[in-house]
Protein backbone atom coordinates (compact mmCIF):
# COMPACT_ATOMS: atom_id res chain seq x y z
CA UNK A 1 107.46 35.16 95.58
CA UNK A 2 105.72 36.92 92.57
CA UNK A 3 102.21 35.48 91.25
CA UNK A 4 100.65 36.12 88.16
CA UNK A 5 97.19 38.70 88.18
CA UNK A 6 93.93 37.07 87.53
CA UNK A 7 92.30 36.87 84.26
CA UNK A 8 89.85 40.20 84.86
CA UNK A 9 92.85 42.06 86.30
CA UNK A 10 95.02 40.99 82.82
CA UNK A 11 91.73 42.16 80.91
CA UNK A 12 91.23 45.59 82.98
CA UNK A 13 95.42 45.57 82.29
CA UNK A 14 95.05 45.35 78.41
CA UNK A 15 92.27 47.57 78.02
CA UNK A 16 93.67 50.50 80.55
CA UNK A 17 97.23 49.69 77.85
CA UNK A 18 94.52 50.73 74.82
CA UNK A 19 92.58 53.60 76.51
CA UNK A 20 95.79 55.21 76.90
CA UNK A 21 97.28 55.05 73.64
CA UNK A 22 97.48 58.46 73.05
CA UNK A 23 99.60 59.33 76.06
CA UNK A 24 103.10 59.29 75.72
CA UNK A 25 104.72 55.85 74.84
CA UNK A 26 106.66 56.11 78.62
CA UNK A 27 104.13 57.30 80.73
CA UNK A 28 101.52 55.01 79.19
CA UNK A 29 104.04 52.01 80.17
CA UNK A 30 104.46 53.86 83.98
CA UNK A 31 100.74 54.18 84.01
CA UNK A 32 100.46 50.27 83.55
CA UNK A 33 103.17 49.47 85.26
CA UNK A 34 101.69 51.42 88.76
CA UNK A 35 97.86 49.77 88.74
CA UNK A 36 99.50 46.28 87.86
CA UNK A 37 101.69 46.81 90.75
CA UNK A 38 99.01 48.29 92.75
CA UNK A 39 96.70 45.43 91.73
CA UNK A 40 99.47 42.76 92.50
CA UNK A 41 100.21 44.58 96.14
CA UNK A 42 96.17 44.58 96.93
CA UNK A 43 95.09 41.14 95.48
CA UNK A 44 96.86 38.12 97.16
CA UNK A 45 97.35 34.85 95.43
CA UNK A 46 94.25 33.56 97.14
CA UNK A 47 91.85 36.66 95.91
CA UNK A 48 88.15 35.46 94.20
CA UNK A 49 86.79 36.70 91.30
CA UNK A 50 84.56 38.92 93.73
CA UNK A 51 87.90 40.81 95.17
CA UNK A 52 89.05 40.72 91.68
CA UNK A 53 85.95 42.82 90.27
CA UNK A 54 85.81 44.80 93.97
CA UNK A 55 89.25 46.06 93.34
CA UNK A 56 88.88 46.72 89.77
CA UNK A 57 85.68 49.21 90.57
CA UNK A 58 87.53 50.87 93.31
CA UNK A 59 89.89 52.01 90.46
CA UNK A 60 87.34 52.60 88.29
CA UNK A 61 87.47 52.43 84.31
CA UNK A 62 90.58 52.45 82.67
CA UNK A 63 89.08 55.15 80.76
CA UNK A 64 88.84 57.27 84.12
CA UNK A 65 92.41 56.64 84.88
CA UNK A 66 93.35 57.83 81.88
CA UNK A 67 91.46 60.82 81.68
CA UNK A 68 92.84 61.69 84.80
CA UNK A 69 96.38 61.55 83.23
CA UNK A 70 95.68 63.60 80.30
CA UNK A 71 96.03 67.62 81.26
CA UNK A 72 93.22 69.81 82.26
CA UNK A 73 91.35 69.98 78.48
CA UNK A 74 91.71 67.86 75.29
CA UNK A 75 90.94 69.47 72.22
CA UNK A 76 91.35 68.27 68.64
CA UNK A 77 94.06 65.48 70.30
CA UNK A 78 96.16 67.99 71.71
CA UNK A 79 96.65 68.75 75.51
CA UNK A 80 95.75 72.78 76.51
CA UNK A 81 96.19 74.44 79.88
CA UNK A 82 92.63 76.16 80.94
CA UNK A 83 92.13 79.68 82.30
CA UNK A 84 93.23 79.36 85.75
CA UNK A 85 96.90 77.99 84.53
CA UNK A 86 97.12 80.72 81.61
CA UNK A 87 96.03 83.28 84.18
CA UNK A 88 98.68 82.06 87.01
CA UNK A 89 101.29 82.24 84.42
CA UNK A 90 100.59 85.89 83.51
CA UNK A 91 100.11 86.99 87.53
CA UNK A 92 103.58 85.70 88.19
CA UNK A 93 105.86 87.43 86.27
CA UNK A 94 103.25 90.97 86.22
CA UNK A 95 101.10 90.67 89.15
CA UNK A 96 103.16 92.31 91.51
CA UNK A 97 102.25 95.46 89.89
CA UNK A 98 98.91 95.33 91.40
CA UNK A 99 99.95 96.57 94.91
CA UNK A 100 101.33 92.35 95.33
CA UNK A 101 98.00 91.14 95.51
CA UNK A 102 97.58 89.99 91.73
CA UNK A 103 101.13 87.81 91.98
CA UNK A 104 99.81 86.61 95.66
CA UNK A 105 96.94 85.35 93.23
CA UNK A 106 99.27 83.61 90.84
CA UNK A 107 100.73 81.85 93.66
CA UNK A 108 97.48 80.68 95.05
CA UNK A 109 96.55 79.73 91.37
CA UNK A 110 99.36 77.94 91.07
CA UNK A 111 99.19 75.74 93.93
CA UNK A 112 95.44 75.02 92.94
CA UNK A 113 96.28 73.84 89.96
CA UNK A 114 96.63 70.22 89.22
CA UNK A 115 98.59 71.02 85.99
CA UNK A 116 101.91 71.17 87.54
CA UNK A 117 104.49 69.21 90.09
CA UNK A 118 105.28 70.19 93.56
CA UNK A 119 108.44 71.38 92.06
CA UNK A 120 107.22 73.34 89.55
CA UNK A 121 105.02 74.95 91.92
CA UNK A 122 108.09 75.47 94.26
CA UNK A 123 110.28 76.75 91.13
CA UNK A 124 107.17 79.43 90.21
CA UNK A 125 107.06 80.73 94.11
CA UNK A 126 110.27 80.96 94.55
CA UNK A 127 112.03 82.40 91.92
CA UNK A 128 111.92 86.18 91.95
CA UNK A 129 108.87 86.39 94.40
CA UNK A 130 106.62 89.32 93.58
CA UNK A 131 108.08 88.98 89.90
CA UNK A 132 108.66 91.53 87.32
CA UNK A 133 107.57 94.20 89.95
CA UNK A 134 110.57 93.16 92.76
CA UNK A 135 112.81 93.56 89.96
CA UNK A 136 111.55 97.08 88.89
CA UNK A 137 111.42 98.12 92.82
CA UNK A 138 114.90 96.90 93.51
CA UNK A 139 115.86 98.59 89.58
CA UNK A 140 114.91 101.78 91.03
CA UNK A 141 116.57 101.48 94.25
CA UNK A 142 119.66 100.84 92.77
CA UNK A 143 119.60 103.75 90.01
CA UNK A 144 118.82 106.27 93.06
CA UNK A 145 121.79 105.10 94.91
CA UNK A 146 124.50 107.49 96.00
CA UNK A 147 127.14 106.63 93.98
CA UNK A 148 130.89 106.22 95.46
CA UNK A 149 132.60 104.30 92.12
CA UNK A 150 133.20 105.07 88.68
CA UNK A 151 129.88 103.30 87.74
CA UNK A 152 126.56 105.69 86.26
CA UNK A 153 123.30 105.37 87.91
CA UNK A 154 121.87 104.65 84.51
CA UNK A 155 123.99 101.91 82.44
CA UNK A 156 125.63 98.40 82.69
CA UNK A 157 128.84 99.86 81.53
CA UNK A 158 131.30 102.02 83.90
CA UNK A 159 133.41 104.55 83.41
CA UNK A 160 136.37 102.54 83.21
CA UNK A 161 135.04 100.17 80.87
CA UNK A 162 133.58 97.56 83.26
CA UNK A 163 130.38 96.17 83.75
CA UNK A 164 128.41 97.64 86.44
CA UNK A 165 127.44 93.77 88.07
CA UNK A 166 124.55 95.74 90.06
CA UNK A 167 122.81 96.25 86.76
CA UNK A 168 123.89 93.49 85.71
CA UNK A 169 122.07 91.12 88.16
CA UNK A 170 118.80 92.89 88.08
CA UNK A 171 119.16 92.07 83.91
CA UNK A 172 119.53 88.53 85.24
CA UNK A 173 116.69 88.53 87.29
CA UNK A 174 114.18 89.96 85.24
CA UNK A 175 115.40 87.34 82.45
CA UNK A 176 114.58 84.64 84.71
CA UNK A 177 111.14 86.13 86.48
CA UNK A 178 110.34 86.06 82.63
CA UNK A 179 111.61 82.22 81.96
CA UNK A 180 110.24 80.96 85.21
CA UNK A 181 106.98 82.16 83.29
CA UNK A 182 107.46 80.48 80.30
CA UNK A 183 108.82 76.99 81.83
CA UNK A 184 105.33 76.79 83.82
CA UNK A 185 103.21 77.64 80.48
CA UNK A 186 105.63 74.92 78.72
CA UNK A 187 105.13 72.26 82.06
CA UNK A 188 101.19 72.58 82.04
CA UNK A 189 101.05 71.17 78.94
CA UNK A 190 103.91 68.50 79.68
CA UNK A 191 102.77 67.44 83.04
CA UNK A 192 99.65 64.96 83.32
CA UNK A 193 97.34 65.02 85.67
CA UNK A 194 98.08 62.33 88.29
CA UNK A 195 95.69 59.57 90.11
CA UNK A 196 96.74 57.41 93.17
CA UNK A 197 95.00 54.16 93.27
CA UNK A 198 92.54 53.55 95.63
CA UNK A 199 93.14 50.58 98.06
């Protein structure tokens, strides 16, 4: 059985709906849809106006909530990503050139951060660990190998006319240790900062 919210809760509702005008049109309507659910779940049918307003200030202002939703700095209207995202991006892809420790840094920047998701954080780990620095290691194991085929240790294209896949797949993964960069910079800025209600 559903029951309506009361009055102060439909207030705190329609002002949390205006403080967050400038997010996105769905995430605004997510945002209001998860404290009116979380206000429904935590005040019963029976609650006063004092568990009404004790609820409400556990939340805080709708203007905290929001803020909390909008990414890392607002400037001039737009979202940015701050230092510590920028530099995470930057130690992915090239800080494995610093002995491993600078993309071990990236990593630990990255899970820091509350600018992305626990996927994009598993999608920036993951995906060519150690970065553009694995791929020039394994590069140069590869062009030093003894070779038994028709295939140069210096070109994607063999003797015979084929493609030398070995070359190949190191192409492919510094392409991606390069886009896993760029779909973190491009996430920061897409991905809001989240709050969980507090019960």
């Amino acid at each position: 059985m559903t029951h309506t919210l009361h009055p102060l809760a439909e207030e705190y509702l329609e002002r949390l709906d205006r403080a967050a005008a400038h997010l996105p049109r769905v995430r605004r309507r997510e945002l209001v849809d998860e404290i009116e659910a979380h206000l429904l779940e935590a005040l019963g049918p029976e609650a006063t106006e004092a568990d009404v307003r004790n609820a409400l200030d556990r939340l805080g202002s709708p203007e905290e909530i929001v803020d909390a939703e909008t990414p890392l700095t607002v400037t001039a209207g737009r979202n940015r990503i701050g230092a510590q995202e920028w530099l995470a991006v930057m130690l992915l892809p090239l800080g494995g050139f610093l002995f491993g420790v600078g993309w071990i840094a990236g990593v630990i920047l990255l899970w820091t951060s509350r600018a992305w998701s626990t996927l994009d954080k598993v999608i920036g780990t993951v995906v060519i660990p150690g970065g553009l620095a694995t791929v020039a290691s394994l590069s140069a194991r590869y062009l030093l190998r003894e070779v038994d085929g028709p295939c140069p240790r210096s070109g994607p294209v063999c003797e015979d006319g084929g493609v030398d896949l070995g070359f190949l797949a190191l192409a492919v993964l510094a392409v991606m240790s390069i886009v896993t960069a760029i779909y973190l910079a491009k996430r920061a800025d897409l991905n809001p900062r989240r709050r969980t209600p507090v019960s």
